[in-house]
C-alpha atoms as a PDB file:
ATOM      1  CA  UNK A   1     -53.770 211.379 252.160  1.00  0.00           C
ATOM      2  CA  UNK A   2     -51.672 208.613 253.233  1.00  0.00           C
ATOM      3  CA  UNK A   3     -48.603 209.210 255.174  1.00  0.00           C
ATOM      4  CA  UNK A   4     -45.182 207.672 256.202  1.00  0.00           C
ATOM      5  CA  UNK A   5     -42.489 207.594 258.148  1.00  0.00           C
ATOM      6  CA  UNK A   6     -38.929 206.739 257.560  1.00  0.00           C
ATOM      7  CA  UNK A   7     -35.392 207.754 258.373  1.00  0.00           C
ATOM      8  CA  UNK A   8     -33.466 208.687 255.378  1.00  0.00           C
ATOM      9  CA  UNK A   9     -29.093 208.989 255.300  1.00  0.00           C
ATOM     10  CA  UNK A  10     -28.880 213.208 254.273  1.00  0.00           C
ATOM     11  CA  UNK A  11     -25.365 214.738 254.527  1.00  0.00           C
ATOM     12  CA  UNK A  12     -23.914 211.878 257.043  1.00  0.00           C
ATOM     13  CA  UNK A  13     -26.783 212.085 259.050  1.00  0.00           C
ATOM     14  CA  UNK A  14     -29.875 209.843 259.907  1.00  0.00           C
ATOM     15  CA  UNK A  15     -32.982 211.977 259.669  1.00  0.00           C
ATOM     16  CA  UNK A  16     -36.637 211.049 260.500  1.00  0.00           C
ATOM     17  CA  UNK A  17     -38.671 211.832 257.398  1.00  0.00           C
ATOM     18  CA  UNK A  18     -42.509 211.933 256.932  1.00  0.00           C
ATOM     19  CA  UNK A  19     -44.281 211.662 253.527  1.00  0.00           C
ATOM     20  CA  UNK A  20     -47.609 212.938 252.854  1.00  0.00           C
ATOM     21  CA  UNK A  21     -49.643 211.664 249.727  1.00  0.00           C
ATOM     22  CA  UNK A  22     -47.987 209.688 247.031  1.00  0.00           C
ATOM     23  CA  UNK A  23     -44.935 211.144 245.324  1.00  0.00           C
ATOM     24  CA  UNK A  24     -45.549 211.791 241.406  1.00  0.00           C
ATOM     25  CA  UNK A  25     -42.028 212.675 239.280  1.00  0.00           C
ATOM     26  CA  UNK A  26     -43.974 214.839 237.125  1.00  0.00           C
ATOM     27  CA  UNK A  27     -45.744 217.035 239.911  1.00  0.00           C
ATOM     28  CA  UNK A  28     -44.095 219.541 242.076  1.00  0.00           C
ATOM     29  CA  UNK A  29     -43.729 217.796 245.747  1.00  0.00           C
ATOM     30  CA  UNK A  30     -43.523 220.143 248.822  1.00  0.00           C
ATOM     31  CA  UNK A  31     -40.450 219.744 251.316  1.00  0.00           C
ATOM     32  CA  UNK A  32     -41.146 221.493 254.785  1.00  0.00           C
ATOM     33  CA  UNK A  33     -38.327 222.953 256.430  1.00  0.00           C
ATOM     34  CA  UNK A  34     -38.915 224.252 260.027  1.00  0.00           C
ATOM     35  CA  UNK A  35     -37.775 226.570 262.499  1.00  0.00           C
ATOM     36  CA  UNK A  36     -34.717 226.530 265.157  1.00  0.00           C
ATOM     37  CA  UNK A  37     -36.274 224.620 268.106  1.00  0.00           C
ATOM     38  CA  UNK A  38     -39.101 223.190 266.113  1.00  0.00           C
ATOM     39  CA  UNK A  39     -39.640 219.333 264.265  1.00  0.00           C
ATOM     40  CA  UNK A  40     -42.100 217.633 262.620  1.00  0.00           C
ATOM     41  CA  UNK A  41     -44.491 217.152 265.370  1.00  0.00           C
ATOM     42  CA  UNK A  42     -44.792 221.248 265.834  1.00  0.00           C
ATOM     43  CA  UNK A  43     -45.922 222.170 262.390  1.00  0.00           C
ATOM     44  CA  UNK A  44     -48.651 220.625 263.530  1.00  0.00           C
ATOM     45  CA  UNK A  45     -51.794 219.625 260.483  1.00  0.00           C
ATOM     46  CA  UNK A  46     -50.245 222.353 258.497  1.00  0.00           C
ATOM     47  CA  UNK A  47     -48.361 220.044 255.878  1.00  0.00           C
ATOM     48  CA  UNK A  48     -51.097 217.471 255.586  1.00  0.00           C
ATOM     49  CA  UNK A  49     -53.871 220.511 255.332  1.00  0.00           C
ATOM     50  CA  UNK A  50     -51.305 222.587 252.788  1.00  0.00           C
ATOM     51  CA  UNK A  51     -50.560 219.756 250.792  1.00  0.00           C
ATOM     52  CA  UNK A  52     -54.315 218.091 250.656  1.00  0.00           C
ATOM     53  CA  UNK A  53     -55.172 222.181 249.103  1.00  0.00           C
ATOM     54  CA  UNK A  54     -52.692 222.042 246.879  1.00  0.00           C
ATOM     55  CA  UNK A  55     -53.209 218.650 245.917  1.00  0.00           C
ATOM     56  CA  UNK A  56     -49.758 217.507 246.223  1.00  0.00           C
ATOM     57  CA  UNK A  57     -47.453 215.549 247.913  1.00  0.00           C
ATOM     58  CA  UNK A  58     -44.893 216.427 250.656  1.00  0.00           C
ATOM     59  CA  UNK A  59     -42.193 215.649 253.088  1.00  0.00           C
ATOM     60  CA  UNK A  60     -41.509 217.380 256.066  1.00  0.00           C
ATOM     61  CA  UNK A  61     -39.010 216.036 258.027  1.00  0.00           C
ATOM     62  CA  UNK A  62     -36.796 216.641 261.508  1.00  0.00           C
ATOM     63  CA  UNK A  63     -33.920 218.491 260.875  1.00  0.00           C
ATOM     64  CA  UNK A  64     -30.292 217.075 262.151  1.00  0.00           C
ATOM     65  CA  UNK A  65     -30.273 217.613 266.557  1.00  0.00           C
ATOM     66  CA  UNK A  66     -34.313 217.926 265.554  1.00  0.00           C
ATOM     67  CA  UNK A  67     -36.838 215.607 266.690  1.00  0.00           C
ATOM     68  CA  UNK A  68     -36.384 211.726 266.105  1.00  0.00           C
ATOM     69  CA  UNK A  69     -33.183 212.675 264.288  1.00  0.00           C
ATOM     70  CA  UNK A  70     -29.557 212.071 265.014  1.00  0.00           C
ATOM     71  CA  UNK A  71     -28.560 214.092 268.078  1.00  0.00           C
ATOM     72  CA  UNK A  72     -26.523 217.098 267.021  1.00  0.00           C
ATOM     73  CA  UNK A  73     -22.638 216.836 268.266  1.00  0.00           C
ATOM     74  CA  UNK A  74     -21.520 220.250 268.817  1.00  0.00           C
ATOM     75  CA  UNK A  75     -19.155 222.604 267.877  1.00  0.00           C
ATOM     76  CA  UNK A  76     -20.858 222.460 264.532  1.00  0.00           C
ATOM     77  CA  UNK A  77     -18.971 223.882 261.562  1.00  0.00           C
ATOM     78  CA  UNK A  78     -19.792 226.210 259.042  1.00  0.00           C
ATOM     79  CA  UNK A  79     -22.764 228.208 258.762  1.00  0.00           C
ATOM     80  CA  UNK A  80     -25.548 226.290 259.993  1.00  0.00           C
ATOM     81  CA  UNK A  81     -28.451 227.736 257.339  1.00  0.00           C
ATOM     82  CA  UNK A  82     -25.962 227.064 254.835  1.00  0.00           C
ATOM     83  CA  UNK A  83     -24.862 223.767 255.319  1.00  0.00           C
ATOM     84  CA  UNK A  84     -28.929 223.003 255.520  1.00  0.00           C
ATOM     85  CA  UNK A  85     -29.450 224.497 252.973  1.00  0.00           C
ATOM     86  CA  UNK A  86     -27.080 221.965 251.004  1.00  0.00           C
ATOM     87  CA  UNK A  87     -26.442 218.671 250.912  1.00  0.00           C
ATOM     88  CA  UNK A  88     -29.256 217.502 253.378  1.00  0.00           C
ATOM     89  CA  UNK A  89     -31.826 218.860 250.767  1.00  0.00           C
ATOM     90  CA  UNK A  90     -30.513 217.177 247.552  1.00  0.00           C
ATOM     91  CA  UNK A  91     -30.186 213.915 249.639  1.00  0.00           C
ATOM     92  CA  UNK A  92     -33.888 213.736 250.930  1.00  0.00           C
ATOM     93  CA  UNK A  93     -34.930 214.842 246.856  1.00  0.00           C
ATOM     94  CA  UNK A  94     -32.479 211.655 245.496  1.00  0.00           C
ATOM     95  CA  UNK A  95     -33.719 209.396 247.801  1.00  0.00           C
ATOM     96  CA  UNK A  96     -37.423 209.909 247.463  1.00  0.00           C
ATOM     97  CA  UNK A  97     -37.065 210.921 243.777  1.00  0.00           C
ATOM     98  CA  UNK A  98     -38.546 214.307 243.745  1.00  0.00           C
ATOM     99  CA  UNK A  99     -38.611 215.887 240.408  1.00  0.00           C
ATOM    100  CA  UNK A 100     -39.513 219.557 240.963  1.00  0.00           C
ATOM    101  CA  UNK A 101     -39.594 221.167 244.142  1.00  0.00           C
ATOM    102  CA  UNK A 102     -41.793 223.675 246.189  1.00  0.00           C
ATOM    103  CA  UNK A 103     -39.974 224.496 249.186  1.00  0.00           C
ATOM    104  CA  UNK A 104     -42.147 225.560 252.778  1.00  0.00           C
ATOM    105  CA  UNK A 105     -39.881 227.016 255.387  1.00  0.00           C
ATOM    106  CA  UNK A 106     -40.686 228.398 258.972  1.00  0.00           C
ATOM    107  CA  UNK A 107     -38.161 230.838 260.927  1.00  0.00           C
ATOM    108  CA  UNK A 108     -34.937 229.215 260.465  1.00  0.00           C
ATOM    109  CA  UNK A 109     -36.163 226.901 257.982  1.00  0.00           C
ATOM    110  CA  UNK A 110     -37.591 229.876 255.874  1.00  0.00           C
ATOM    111  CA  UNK A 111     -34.066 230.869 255.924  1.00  0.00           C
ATOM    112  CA  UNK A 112     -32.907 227.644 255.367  1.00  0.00           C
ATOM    113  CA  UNK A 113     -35.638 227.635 251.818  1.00  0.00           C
ATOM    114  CA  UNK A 114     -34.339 230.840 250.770  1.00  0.00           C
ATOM    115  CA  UNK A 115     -30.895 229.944 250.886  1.00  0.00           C
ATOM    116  CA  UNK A 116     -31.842 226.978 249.044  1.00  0.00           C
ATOM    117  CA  UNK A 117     -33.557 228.098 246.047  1.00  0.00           C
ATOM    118  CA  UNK A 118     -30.701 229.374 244.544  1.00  0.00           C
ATOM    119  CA  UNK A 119     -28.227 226.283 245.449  1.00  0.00           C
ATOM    120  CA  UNK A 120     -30.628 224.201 244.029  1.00  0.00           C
ATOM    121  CA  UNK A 121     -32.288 226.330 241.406  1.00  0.00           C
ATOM    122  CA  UNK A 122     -32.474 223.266 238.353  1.00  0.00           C
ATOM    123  CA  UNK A 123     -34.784 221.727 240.981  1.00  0.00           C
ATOM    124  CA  UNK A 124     -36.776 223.975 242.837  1.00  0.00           C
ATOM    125  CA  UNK A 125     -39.803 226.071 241.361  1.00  0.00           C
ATOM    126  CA  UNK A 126     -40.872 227.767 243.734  1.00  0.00           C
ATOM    127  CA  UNK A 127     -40.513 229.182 248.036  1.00  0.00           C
ATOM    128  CA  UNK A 128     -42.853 230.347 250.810  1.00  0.00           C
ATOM    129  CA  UNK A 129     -40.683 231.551 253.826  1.00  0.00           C
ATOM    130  CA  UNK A 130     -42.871 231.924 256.788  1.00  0.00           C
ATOM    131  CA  UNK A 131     -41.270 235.088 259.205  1.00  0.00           C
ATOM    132  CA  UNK A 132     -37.530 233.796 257.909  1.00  0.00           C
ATOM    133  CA  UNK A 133     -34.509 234.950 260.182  1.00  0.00           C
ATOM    134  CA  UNK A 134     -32.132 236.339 257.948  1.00  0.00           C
ATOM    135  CA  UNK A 135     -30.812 239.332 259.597  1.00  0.00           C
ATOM    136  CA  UNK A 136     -29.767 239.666 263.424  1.00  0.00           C
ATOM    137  CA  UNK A 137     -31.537 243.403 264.904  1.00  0.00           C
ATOM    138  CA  UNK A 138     -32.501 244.385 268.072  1.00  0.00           C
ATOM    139  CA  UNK A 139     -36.115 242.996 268.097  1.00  0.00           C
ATOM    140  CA  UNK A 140     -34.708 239.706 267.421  1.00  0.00           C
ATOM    141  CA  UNK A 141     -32.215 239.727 270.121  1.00  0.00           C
ATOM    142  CA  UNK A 142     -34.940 240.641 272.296  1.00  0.00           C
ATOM    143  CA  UNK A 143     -36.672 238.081 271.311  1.00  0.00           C
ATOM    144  CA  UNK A 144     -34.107 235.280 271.682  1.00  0.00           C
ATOM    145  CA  UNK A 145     -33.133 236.415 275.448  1.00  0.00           C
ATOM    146  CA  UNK A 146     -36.491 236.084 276.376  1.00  0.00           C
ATOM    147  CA  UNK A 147     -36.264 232.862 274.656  1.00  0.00           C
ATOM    148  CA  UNK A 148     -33.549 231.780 277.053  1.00  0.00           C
ATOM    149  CA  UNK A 149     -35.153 232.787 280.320  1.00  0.00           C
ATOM    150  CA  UNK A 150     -38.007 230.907 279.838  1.00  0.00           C
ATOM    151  CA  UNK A 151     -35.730 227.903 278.919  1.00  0.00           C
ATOM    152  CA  UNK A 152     -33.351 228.597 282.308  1.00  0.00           C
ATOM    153  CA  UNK A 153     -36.895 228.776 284.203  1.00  0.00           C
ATOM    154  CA  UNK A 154     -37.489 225.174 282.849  1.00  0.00           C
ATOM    155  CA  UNK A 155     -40.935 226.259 280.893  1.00  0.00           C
ATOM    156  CA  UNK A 156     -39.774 226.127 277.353  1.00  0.00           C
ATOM    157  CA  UNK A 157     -37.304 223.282 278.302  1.00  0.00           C
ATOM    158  CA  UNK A 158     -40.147 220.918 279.367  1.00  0.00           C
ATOM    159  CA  UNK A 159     -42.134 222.219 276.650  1.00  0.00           C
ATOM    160  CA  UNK A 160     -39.228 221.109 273.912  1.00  0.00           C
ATOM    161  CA  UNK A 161     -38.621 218.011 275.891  1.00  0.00           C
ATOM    162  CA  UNK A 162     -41.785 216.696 274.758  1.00  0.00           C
ATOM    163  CA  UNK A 163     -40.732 216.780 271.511  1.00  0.00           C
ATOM    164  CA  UNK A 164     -36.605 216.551 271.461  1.00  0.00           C
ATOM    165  CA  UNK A 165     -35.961 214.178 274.951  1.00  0.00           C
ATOM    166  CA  UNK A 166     -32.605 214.011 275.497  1.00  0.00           C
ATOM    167  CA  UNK A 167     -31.436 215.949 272.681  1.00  0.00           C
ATOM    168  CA  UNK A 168     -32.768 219.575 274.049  1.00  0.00           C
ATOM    169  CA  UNK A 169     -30.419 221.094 276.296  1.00  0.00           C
ATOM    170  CA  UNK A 170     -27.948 220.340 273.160  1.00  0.00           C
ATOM    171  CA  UNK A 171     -30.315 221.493 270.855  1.00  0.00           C
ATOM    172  CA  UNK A 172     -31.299 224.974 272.790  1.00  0.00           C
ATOM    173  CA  UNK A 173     -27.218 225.734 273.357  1.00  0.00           C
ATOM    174  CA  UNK A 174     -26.932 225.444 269.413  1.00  0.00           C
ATOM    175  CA  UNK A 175     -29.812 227.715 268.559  1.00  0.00           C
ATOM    176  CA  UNK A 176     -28.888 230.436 271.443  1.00  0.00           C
ATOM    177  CA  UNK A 177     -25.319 230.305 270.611  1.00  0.00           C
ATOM    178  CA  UNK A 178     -26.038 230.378 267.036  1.00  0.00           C
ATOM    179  CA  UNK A 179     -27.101 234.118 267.288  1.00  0.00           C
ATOM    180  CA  UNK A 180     -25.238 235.563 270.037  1.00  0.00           C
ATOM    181  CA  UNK A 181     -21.755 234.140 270.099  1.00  0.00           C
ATOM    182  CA  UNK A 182     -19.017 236.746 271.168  1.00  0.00           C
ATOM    183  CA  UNK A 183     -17.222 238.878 268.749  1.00  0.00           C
ATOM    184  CA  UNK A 184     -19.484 237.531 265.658  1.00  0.00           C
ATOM    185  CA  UNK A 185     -20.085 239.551 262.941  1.00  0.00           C
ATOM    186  CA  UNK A 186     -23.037 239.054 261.523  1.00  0.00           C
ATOM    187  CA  UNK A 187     -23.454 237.085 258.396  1.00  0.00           C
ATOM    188  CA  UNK A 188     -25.221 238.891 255.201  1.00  0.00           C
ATOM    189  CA  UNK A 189     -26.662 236.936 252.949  1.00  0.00           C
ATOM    190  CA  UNK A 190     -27.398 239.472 250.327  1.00  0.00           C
ATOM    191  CA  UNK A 191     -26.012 237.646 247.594  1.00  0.00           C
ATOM    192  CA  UNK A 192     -27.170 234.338 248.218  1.00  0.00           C
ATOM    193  CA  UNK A 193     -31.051 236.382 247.825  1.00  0.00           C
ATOM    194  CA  UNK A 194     -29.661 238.140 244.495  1.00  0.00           C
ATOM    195  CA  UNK A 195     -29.125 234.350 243.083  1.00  0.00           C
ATOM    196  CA  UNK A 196     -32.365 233.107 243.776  1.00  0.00           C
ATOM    197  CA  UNK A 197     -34.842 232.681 239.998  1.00  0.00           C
ATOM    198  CA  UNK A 198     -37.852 230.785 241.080  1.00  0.00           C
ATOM    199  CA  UNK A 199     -41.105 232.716 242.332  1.00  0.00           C
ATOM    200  CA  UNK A 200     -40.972 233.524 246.185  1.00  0.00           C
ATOM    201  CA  UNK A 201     -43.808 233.752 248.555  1.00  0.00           C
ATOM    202  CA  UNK A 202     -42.766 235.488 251.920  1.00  0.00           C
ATOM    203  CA  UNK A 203     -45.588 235.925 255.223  1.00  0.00           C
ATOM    204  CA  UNK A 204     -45.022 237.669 258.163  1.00  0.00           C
ATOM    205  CA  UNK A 205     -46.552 238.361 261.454  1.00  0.00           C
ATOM    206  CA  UNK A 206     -47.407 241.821 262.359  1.00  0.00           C
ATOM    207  CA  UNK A 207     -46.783 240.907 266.272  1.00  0.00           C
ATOM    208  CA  UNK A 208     -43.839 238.566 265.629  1.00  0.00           C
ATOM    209  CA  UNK A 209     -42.133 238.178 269.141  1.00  0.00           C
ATOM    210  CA  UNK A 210     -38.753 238.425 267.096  1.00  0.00           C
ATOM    211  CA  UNK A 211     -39.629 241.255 265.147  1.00  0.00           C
ATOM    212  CA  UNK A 212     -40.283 241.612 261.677  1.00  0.00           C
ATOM    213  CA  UNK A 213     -39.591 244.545 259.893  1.00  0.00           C
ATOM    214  CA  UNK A 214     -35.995 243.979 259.160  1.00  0.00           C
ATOM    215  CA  UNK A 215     -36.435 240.497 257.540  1.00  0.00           C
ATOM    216  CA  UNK A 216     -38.990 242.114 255.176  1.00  0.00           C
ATOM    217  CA  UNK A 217     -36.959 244.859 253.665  1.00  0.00           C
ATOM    218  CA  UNK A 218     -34.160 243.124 253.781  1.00  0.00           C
ATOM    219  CA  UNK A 219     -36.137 240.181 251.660  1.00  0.00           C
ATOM    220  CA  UNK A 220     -37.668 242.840 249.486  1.00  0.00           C
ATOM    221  CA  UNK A 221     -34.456 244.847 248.812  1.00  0.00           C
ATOM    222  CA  UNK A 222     -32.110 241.938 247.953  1.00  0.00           C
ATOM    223  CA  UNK A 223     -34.431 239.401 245.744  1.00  0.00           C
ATOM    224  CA  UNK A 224     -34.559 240.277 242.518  1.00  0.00           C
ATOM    225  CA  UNK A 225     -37.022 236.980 241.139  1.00  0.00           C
ATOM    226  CA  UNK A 226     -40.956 237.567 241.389  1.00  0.00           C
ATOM    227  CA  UNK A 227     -42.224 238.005 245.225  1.00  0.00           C
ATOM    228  CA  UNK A 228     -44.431 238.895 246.889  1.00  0.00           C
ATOM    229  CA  UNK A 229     -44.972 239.271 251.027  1.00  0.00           C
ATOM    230  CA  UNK A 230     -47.729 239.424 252.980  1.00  0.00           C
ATOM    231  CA  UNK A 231     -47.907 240.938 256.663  1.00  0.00           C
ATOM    232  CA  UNK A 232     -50.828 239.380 258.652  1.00  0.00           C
ATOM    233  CA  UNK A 233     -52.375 241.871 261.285  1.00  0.00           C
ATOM    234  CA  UNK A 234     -52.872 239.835 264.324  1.00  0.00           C
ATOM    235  CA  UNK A 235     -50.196 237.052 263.631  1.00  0.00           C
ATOM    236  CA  UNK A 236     -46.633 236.899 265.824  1.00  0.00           C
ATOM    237  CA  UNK A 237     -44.182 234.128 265.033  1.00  0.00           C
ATOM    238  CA  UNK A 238     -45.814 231.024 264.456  1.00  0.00           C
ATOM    239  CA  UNK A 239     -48.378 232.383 261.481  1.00  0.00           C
ATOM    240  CA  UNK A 240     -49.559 229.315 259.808  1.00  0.00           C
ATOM    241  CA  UNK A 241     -50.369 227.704 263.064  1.00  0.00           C
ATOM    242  CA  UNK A 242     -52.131 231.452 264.596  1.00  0.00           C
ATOM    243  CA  UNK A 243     -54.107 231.896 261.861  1.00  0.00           C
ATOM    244  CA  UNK A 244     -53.789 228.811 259.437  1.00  0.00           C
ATOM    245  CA  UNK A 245     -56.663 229.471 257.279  1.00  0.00           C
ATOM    246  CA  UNK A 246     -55.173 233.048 255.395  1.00  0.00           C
ATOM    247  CA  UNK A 247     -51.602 231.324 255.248  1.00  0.00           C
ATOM    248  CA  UNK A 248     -53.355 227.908 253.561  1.00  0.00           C
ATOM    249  CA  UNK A 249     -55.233 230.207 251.391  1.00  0.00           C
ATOM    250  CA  UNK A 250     -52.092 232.195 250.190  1.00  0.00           C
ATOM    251  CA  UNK A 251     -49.874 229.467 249.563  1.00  0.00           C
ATOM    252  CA  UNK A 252     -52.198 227.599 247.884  1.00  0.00           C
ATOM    253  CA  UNK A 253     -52.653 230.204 245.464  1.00  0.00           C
ATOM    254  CA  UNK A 254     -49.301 230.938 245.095  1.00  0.00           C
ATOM    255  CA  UNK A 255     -48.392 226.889 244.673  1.00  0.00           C
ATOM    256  CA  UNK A 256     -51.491 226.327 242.025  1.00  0.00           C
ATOM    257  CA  UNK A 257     -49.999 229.064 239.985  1.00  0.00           C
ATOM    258  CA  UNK A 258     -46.782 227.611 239.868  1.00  0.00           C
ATOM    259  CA  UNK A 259     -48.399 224.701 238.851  1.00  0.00           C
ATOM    260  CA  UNK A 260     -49.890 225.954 236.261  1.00  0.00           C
ATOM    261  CA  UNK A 261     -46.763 227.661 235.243  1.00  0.00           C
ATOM    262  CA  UNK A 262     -44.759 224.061 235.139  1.00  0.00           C
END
């Protein structure tokens, strides 16, 4: 499928963009969303191998602070899943003219879909959230200070340098922070799950290094639209790059019968 690359103007901010296959308004087109210290480059041939299954097109693109994207300038305001969930979204689907939507999201950016589906619910048809972080437990905290030692080593920071240069260190603060600032009460997002109508697909790894349990029955208990979740076995965080063939398999399924559906 061909492919390019572009920046595009989304919520005040320039963002590096990649399109995969050729854009048609009257078929569904995949937007990929990823995780908190992740970009385009780390999802790896997962968008260009989902979307060549599905036989659709997709963008996946470098979230603000992410990637080749505008550097983030911190403190930022609001809640950041949120505010992604937002404005950015309905910018990148004006600009490239996206009819209906199928949103992929990974970690944060599953959280980020979720969110979404229910802001934008006219336009989007249908989410997979890979191991979204919706809910702040123990495992996860675990999780995220073993995060930060290996960045205060220098491991993880030269491995995110490849990928974020001189935007890391700024990057890394706003993802630690994000989760463990003093005094901050969690935020529930109960409701925002209660107000989402289109079909969700949810996948989770059985050995997720952030834990997984809580995400699931909190996604189970608090959408009320068709799901369905599936935990693989010998998976941890990064599931559709661990063991890409069952998640390709699964979401294609799941997209073709919203296809069918539309």
């Amino acid at each position: 499928m061909e492919t390019q690359e572009s920046h595009v103007m989304a919520n005040g901010h320039r963002l590096n963009t990649l399109r995969i296959g050729k854009i048609k308004k009257e078929k569904p087109t995949l937007i990929f969303l990823h995780g908190g210290l992740d970009c385009i480059a780390m999802w790896r041939e997962f968008p260009a191998r989902l979307a060549a299954a599905a036989g659709l097109a997709a963008i996946v693109y470098d979230r603000w602070g992410h990637g080749k994207s505008d550097p983030l300038v911190l403190p930022r305001d609001g809640d950041a899943r949120i505010v992604e969930a937002d404005q950015p979204i309905i910018d990148i689907i004006r600009h490239f003219g996206i009819g209906k939507v199928i949103l992929v999201g990974h970690s944060f950016g599953g959280a980020i879909a979720l969110l979404a589906s229910g802001i934008h619910s006219d336009l989007v048809i249908g989410t997979i959230a890979i191991t979204p972080q919706l809910v702040a437990h123990a495992d996860g905290k675990e999780g995220l200070a073993k995060a930060i030692a290996a960045f205060k080593s220098g491991k993880l920071r030269d491995k995110l340098m490849v990928f974020h240069g001189n935007q890391t260190d700024t990057l890394f603060e706003d993802w630690s922070q994000g989760s463990s600032r003093p005094n901050q009460k969690p935020r529930d997002y109960s409701t925002q799950l209660n107000e989402v109508e289109c079909p969700v697909l949810v996948i989770y790894g059985r050995q997720d290094n952030y834990g997984y349990m809580h995400n699931l029955e909190f996604t189970e208990k608090n959408l009320t639209c068709r799901s369905e979740s599936l935990v693989i076995d010998d998976a941890r965080h990064y599931p559709h790059i661990e063991i890409p063939e069952v998640v390709i398999d699964t979401c294609k399924n799941f997209i073709c019968a919203l296809d069918q559906a539309h």
